[in-house]
Protein backbone atom coordinates (compact mmCIF):
# COMPACT_ATOMS: atom_id res chain seq x y z
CA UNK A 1 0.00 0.00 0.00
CA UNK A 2 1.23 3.18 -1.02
CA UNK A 3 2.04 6.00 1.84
CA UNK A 4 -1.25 8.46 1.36
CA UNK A 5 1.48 11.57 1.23
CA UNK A 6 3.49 9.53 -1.32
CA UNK A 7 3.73 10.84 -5.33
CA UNK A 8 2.12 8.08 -6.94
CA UNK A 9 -0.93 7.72 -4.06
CA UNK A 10 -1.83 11.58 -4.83
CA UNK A 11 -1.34 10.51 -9.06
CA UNK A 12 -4.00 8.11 -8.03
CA UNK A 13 -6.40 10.27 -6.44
CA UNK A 14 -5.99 12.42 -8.65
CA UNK A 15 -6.93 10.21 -11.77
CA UNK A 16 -9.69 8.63 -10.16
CA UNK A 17 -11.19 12.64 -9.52
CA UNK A 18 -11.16 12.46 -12.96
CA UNK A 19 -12.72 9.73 -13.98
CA UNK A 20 -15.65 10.31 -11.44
CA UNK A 21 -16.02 13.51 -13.05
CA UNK A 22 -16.32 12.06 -16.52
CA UNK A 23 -18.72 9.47 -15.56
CA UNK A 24 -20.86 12.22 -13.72
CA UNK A 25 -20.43 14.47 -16.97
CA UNK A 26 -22.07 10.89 -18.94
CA UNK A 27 -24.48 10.43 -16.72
CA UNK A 28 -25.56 13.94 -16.63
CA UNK A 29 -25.98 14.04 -20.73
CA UNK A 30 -27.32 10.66 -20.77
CA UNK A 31 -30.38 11.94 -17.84
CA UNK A 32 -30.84 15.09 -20.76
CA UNK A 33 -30.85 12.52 -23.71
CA UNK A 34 -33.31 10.52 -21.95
CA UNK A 35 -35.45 13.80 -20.55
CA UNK A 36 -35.44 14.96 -24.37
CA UNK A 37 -36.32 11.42 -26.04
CA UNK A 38 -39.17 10.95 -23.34
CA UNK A 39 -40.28 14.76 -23.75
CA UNK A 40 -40.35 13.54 -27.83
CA UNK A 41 -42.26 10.40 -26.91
CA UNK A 42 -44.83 12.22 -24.90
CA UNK A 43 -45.31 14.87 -27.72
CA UNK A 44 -45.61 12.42 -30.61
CA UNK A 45 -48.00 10.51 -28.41
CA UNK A 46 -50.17 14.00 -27.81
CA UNK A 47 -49.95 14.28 -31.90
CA UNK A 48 -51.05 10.69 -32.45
CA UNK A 49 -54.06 11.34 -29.95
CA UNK A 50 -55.16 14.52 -31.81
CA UNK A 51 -54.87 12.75 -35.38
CA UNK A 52 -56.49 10.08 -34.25
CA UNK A 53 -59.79 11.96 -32.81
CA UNK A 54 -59.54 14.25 -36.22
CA UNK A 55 -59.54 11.17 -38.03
CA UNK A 56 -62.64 10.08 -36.13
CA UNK A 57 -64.63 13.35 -36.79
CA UNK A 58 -63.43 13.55 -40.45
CA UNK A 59 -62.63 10.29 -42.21
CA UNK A 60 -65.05 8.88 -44.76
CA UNK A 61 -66.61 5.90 -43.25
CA UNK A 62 -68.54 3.00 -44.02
CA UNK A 63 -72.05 2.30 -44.42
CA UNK A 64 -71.58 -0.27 -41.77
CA UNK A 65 -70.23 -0.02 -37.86
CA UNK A 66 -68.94 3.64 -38.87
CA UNK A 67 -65.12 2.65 -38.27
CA UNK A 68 -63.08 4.86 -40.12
CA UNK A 69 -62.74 3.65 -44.08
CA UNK A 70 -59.21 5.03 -45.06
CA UNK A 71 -56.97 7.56 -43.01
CA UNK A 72 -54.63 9.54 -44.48
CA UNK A 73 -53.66 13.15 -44.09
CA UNK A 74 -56.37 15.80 -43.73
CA UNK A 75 -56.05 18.89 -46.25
CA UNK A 76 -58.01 21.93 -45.96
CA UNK A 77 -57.78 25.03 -47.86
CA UNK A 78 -58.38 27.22 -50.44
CA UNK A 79 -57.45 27.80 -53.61
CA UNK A 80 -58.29 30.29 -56.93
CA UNK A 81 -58.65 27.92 -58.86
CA UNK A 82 -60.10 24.95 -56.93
CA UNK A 83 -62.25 26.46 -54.33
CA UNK A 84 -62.57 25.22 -50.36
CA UNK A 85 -61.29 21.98 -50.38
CA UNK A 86 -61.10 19.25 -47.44
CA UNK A 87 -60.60 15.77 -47.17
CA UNK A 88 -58.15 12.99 -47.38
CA UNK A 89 -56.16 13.90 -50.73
CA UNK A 90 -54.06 10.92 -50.73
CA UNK A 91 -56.64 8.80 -50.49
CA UNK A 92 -58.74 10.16 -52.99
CA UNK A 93 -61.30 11.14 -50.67
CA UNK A 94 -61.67 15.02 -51.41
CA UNK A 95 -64.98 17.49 -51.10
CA UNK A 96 -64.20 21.11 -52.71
CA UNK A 97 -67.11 23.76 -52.59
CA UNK A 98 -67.14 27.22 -55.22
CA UNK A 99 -69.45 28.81 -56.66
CA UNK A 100 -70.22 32.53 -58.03
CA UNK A 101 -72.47 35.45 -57.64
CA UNK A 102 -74.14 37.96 -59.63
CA UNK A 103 -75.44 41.36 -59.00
CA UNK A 104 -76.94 43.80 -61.07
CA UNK A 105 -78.75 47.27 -61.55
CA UNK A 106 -80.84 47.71 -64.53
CA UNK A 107 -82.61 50.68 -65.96
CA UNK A 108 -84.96 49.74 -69.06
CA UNK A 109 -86.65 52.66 -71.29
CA UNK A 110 -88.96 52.03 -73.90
CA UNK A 111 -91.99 53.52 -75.78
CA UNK A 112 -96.05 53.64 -75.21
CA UNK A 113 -95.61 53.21 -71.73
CA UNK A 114 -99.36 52.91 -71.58
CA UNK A 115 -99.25 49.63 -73.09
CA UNK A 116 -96.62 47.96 -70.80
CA UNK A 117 -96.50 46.14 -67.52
CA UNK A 118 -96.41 48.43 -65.93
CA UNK A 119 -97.71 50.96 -67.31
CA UNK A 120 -94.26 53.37 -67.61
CA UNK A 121 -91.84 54.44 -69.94
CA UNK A 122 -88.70 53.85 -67.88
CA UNK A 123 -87.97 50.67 -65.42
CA UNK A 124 -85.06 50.14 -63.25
CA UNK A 125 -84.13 48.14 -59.78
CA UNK A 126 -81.22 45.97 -58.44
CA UNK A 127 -81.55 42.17 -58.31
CA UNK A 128 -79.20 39.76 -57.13
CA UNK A 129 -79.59 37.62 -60.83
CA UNK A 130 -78.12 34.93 -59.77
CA UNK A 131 -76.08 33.08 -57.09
CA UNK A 132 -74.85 29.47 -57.27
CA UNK A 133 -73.04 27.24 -55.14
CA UNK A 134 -71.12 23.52 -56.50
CA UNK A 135 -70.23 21.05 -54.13
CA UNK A 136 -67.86 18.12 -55.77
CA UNK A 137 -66.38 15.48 -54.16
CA UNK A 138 -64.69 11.65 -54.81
CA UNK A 139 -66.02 8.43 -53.88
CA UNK A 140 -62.98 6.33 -54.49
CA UNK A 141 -61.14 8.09 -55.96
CA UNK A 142 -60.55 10.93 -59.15
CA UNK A 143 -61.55 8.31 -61.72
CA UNK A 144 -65.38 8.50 -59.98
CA UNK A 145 -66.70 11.74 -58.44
CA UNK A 146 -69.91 12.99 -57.86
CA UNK A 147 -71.55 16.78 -58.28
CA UNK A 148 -74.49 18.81 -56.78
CA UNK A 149 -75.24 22.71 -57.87
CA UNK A 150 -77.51 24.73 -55.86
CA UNK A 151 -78.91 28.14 -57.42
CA UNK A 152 -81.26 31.18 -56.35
CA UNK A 153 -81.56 34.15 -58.23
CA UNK A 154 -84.14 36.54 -59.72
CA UNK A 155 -84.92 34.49 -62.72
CA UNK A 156 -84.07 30.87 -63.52
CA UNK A 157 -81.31 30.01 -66.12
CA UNK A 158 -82.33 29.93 -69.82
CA UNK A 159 -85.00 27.14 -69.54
CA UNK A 160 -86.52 25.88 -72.99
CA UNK A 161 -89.12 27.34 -74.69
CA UNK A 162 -91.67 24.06 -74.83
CA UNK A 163 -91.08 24.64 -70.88
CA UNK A 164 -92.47 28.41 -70.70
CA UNK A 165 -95.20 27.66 -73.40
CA UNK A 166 -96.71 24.90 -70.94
CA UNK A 167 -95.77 27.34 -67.42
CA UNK A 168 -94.59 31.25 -68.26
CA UNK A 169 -93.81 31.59 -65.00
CA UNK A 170 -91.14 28.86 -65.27
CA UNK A 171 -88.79 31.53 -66.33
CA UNK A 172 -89.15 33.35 -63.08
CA UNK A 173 -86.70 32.87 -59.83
CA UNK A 174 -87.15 30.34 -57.74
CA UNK A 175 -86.20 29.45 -53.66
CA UNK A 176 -82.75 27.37 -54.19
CA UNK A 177 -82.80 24.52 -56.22
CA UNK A 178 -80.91 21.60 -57.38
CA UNK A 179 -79.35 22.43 -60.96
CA UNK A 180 -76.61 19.53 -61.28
CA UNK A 181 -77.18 16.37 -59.74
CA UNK A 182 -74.96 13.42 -60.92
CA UNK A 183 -72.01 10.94 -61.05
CA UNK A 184 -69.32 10.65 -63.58
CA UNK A 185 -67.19 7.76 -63.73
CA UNK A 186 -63.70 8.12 -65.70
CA UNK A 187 -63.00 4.35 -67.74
CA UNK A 188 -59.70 5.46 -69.36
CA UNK A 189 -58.24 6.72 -72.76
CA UNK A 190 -60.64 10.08 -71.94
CA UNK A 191 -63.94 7.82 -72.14
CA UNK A 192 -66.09 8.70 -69.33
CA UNK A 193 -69.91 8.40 -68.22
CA UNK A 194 -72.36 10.16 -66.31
CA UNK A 195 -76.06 9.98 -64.77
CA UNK A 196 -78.41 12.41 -63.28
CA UNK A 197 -79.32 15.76 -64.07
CA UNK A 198 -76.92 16.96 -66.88
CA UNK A 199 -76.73 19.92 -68.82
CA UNK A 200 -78.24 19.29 -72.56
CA UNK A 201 -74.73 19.43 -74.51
CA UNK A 202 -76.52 21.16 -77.79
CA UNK A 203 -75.79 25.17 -77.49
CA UNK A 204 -73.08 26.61 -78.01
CA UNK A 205 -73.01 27.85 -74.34
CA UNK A 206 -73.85 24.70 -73.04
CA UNK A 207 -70.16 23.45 -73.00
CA UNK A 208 -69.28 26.61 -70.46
CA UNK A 209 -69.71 24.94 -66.73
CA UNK A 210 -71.52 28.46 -65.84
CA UNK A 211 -72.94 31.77 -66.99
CA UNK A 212 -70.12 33.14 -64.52
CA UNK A 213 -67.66 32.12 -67.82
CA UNK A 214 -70.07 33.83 -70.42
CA UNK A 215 -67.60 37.51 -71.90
CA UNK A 216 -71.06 39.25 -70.83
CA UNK A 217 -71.99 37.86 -68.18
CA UNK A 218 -75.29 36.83 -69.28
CA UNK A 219 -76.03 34.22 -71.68
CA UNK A 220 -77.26 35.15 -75.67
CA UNK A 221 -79.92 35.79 -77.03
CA UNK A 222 -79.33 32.50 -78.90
CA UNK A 223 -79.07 30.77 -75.68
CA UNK A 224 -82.54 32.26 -74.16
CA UNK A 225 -84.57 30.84 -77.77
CA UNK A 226 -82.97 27.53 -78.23
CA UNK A 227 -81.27 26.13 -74.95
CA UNK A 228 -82.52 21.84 -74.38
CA UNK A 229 -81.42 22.97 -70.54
CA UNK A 230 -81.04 20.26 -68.38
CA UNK A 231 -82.11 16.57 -68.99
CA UNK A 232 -82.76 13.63 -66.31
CA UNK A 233 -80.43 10.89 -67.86
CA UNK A 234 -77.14 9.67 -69.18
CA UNK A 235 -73.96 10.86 -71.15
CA UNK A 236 -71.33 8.80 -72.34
CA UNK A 237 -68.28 11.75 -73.42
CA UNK A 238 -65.18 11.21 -75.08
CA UNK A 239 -62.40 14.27 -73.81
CA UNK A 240 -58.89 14.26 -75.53
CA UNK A 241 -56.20 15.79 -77.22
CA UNK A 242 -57.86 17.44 -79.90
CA UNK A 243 -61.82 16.12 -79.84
CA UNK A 244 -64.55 16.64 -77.17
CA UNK A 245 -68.00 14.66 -77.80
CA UNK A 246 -70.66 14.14 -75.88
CA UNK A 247 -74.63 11.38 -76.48
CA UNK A 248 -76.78 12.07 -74.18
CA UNK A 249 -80.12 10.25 -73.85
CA UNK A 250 -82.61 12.13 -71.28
CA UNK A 251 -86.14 13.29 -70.74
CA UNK A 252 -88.13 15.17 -72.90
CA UNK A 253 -87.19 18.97 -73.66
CA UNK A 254 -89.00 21.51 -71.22
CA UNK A 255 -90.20 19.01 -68.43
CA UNK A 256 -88.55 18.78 -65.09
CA UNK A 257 -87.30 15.55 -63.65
CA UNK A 258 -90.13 13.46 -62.82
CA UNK A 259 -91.24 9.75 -62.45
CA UNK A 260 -90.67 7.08 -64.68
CA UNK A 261 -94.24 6.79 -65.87
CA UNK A 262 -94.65 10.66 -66.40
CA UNK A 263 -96.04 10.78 -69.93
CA UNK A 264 -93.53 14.03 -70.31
CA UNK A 265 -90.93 10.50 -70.34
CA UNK A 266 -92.47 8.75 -72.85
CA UNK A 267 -90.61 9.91 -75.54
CA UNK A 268 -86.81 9.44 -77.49
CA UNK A 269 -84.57 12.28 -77.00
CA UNK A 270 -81.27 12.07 -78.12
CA UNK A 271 -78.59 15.24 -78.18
CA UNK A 272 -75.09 14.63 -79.51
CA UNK A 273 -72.22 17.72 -79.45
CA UNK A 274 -68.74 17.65 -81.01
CA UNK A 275 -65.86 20.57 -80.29
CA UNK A 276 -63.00 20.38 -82.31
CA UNK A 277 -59.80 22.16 -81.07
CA UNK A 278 -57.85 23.13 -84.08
CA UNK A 279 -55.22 24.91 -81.49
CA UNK A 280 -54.87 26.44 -78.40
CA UNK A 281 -55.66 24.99 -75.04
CA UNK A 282 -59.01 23.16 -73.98
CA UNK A 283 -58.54 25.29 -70.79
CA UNK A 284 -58.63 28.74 -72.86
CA UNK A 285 -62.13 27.84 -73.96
CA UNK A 286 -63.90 26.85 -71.04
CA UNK A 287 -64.32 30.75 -71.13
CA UNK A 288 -65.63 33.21 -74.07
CA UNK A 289 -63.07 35.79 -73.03
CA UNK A 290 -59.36 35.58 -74.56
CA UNK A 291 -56.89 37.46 -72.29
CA UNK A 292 -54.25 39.00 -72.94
CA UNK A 293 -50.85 36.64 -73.32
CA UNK A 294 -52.86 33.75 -74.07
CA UNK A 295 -52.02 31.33 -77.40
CA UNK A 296 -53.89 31.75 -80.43
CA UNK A 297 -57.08 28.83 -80.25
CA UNK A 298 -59.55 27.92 -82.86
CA UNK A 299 -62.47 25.62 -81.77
CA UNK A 300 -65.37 24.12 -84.07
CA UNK A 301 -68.52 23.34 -82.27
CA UNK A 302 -71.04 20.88 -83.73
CA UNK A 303 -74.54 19.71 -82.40
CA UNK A 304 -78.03 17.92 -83.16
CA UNK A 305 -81.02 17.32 -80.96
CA UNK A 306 -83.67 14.37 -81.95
CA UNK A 307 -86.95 13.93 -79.83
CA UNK A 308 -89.67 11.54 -80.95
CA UNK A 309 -92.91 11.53 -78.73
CA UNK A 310 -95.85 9.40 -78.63
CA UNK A 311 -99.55 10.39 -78.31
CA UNK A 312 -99.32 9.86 -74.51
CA UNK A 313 -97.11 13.38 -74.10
CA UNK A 314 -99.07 15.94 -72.24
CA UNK A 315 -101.26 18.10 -75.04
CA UNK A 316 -99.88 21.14 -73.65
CA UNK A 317 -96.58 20.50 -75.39
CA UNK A 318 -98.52 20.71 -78.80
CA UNK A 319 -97.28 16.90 -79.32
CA UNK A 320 -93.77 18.61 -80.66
CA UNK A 321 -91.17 16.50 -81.58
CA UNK A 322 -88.40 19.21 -81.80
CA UNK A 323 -85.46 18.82 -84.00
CA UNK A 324 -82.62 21.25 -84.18
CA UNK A 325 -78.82 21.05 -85.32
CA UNK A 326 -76.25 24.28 -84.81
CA UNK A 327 -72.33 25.02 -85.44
CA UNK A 328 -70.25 27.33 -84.35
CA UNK A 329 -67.29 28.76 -84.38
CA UNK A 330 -64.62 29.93 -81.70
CA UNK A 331 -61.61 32.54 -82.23
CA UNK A 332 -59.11 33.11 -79.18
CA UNK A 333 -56.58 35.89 -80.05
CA UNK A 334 -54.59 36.10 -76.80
CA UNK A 335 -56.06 39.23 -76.21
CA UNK A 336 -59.45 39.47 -78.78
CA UNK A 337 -61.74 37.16 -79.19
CA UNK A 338 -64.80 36.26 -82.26
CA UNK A 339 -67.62 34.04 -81.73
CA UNK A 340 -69.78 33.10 -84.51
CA UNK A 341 -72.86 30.67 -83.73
CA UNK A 342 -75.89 29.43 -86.50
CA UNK A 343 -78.51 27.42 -85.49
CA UNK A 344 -81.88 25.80 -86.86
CA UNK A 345 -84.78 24.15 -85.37
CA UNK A 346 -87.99 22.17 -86.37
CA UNK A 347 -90.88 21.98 -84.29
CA UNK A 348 -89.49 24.08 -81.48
CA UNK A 349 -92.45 25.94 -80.70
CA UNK A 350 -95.54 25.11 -83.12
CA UNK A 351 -96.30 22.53 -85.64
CA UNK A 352 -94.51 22.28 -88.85
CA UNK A 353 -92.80 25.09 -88.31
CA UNK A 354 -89.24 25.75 -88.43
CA UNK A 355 -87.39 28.60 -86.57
CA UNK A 356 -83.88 29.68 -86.62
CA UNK A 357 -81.26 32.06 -85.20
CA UNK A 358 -77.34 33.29 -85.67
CA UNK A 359 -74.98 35.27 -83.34
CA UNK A 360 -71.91 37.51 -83.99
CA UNK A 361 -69.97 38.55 -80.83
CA UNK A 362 -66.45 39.23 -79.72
CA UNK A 363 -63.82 41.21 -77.66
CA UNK A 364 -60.65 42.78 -77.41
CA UNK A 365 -58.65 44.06 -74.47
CA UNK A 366 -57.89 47.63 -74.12
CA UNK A 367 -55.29 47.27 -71.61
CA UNK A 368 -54.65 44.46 -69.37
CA UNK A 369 -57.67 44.28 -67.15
CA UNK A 370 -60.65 46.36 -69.20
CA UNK A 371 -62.14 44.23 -72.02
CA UNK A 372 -64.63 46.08 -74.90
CA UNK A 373 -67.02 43.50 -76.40
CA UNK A 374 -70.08 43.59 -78.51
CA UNK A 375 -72.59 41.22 -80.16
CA UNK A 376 -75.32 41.13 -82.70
CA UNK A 377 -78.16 37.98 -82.32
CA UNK A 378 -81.13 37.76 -84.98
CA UNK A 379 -83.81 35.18 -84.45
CA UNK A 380 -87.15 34.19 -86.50
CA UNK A 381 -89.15 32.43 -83.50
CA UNK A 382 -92.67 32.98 -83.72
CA UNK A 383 -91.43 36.47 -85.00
CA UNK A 384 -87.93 38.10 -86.54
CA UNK A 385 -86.27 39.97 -83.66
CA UNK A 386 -82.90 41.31 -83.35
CA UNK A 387 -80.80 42.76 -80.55
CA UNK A 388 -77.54 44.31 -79.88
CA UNK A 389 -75.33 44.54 -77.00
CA UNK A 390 -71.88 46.07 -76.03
CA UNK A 391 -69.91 47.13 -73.05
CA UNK A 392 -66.87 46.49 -71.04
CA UNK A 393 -65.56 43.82 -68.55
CA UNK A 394 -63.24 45.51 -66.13
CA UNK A 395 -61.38 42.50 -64.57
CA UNK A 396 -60.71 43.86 -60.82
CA UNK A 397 -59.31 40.43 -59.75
CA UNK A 398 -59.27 38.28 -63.02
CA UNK A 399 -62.06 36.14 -62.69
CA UNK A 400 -62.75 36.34 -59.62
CA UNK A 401 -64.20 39.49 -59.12
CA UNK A 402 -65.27 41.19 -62.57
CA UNK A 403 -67.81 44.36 -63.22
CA UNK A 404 -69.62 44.35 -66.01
CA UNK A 405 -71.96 47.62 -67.83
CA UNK A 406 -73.26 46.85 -70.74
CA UNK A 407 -76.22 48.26 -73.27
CA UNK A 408 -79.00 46.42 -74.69
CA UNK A 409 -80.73 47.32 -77.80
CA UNK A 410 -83.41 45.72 -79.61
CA UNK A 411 -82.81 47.17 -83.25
CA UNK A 412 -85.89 45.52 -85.09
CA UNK A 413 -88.95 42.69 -84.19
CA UNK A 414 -91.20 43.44 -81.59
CA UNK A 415 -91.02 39.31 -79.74
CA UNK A 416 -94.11 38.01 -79.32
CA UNK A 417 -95.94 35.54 -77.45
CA UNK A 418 -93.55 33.23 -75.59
CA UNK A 419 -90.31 34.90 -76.46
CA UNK A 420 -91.13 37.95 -74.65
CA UNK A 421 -90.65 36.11 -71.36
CA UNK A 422 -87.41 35.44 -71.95
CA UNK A 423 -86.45 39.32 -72.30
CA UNK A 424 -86.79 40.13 -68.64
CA UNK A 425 -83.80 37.93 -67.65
CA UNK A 426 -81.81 39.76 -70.50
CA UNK A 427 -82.22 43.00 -69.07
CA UNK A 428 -85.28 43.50 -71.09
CA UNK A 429 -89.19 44.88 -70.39
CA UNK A 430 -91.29 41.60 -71.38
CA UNK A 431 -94.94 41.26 -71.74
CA UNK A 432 -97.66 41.22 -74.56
CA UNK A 433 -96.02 44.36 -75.59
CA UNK A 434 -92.53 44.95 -74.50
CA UNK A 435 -91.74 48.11 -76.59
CA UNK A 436 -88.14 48.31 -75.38
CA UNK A 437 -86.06 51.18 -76.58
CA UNK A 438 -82.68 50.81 -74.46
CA UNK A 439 -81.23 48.96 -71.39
CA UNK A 440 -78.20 49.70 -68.90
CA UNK A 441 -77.27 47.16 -67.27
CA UNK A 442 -74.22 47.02 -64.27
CA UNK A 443 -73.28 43.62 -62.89
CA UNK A 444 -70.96 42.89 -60.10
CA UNK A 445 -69.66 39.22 -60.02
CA UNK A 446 -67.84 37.82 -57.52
CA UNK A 447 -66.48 33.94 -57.85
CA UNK A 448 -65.01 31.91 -54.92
């Protein structure tokens, strides 16, 4: 044993100080590792806990014992161009909500006030024309979604003519309503299906998903006189590269959706639309307006609606079996735009009659947010009427929030009988005897 005053004894002690001082060093950062990886544990298990009660508020579930179908992680947000969305992206399991919103002052003057409803020469109010919301969503997945559309608004969307000959108050606003109602299932190579209430693929128009992407933010003339609206039914569509067509088999023109055995069922109609992209984007013309820095597009628009009825359709309907074919033609100048539409129709309103109509109209940006446009319609239905329009689009936030004035003026035809209730929605007096001279009309629309 070494003396406790010796050299090497007080070497000893002092190594030994120094190891008990390292280990106390290690044990020290190992107690702050451990602190640190339990703190971790305790916060991932505080995470898990909240995911797993979100999951159980918000996961699609089964038709079953409700346990949660898929989990994945929750998105919610919004987005310009795809609304509110929420759901469980990566599981296909996604619900996004947008819609639009329309509001508009209108002063109407015309002549022989004494023979209008009412009785004056000059009309004018604010209306909140119209104001839709969509709701969309996936069942399993983005090959099979579903979509609803709720409206309200002063008057209802263009609605067919056999429709306000039978009801001319069907032309008038409603409480909200169901407008779209159906599923579309994606089978590959850009074949896809759909059932429910559809819009009629026929018009021109018809292949814009809303009036909130018409350049004046009201549909045509052309649109008012010969629109097959919605149908109850199916639609097999073909979308790619350079072709979009569309067969759709649904109820018969101007009836709402009703039961199988309505007698307004009993009946064969068949509409059929082709667009042909000869350039340009299909994403360009899901609107009428070019802007400015776009590519140059050229579309050709093709169409034919068939309806054969038996004896059993209701007599108000005059027993028509309306036929009607159109083309048209769509310019997109990156900046300008031309949109020329024909269209003829047999049996659309009477017997063995046949009625047509054609529409000029087009735009060009005077700088990068104010837009000029202008249009000329003619129609013979019932009666030869003609109207122009022009005005500006002043694009405050692209499409999302856009103000509109234009002027409406009839320039020969006094409409009669059924086609005067379409003028109101317009911006038009309607009537027995609408004697419009002029209308202003200033739109606010707002889309979300």
């Amino acid at each position: 044993m070494l003396p406790v005053d010796s050299a090497a004894h007080l070497d000893t002690l002092a190594e030994l100080a120094a190891l008990r001082a390292e280990v106390a060093e290690l044990r020290r950062a190992h107690d702050e590792r451990w602190i640190d990886a339990a703190r971790a544990d305790a916060v991932r298990a505080v995470v898990r806990d909240a995911l797993a009660d979100a999951a159980s508020r918000t996961s699609w579930r089964t038709a079953g014992d409700g346990a949660p179908a898929a989990t994945g992680t929750l998105v919610t947000g919004y987005d310009p161009a795809r609304g509110f969305f929420m759901g469980l992206e990566d599981h296909g399991a996604l619900i996004k909500a947008f819609g639009f919103m329309q509001v508009r002052f209108t002063a109407n003057a015309g002549y022989d006030g004494t023979q209008r409803t009412p009785a004056t020469d000059v009309l004018w109010g604010t209306e909140v024309r119209r104001a839709q919301l969509f709701v969309t969503g996936q069942l399993s997945g983005p090959d099979l979604t579903w979509l609803i559309g709720l409206t309200v608004g002063a008057y209802n969307d263009p609605v067919p003519l056999q429709e306000v000959a039978v009801d001319p108050d069907a032309v008038l606003g409603t409480p909200p309503g169901i407008s779209y109602l159906n599923v579309t299932k994606q089978f590959g190579g850009g074949w896809y299906g759909q059932a429910g209430s559809i819009f009629t693929p026929f018009t021109y128009e018809s292949h814009l998903f809303s009036t909130a992407q018409t350049q004046m933010g009201e549909c045509s003339m052309i649109e008012w006189l010969f629109t097959a609206d919605f149908t109850t039914g199916v639609n097999l569509g073909y979308s790619g590269e350079s072709i979009q067509w569309q067969l759709c088999y649904g109820d018969q023109i101007g009836t709402a959706p009703s039961a199988w055995n309505s007698p307004t069922n009993q009946s064969v109609a068949v509409t059929s639309r082709l667009n042909w992209k000869l350039c340009g984007t299909w994403e360009q013309y899901a609107l009428e307006t070019s802007f400015p820095g776009q590519p140059f597009g050229a579309f050709v628009g093709v169409a034919g609606r068939y309806q054969n009825g038996r004896a059993i359709n209701p007599a108000a309907l005059g027993g028509l079996n309306p036929r009607a074919a159109t083309a048209d033609l769509a310019l997109m100048f990156g900046g300008a735009n031309l949109i020329l539409q024909g269209i003829w129709a047999y049996e659309w309103v009477e017997s063995d009659a046949s009625s047509w109509g054609g529409l000029v109209q087009g735009g060009f940006f005077v700088n990068d947010v104010v837009e000029a446009f202008g249009s000329f319609a003619a129609a013979d239905v019932v009666n030869l009427q003609g109207m122009v329009q022009a005005g500006v689009n002043w694009y405050i936030s692209r499409q999302s929030l856009k103000l509109t004035g234009r002027v409406v003026v009839p320039v020969f035809g006094n409409p009669q009988g059924i086609t005067t209730d379409v003028l109101p929605p317009q911006g038009l007096a309607g009537g027995p005897t609408p004697n419009n001279n002029v209308s202003v009309v200033l739109q606010l629309q707002a889309e979300f």
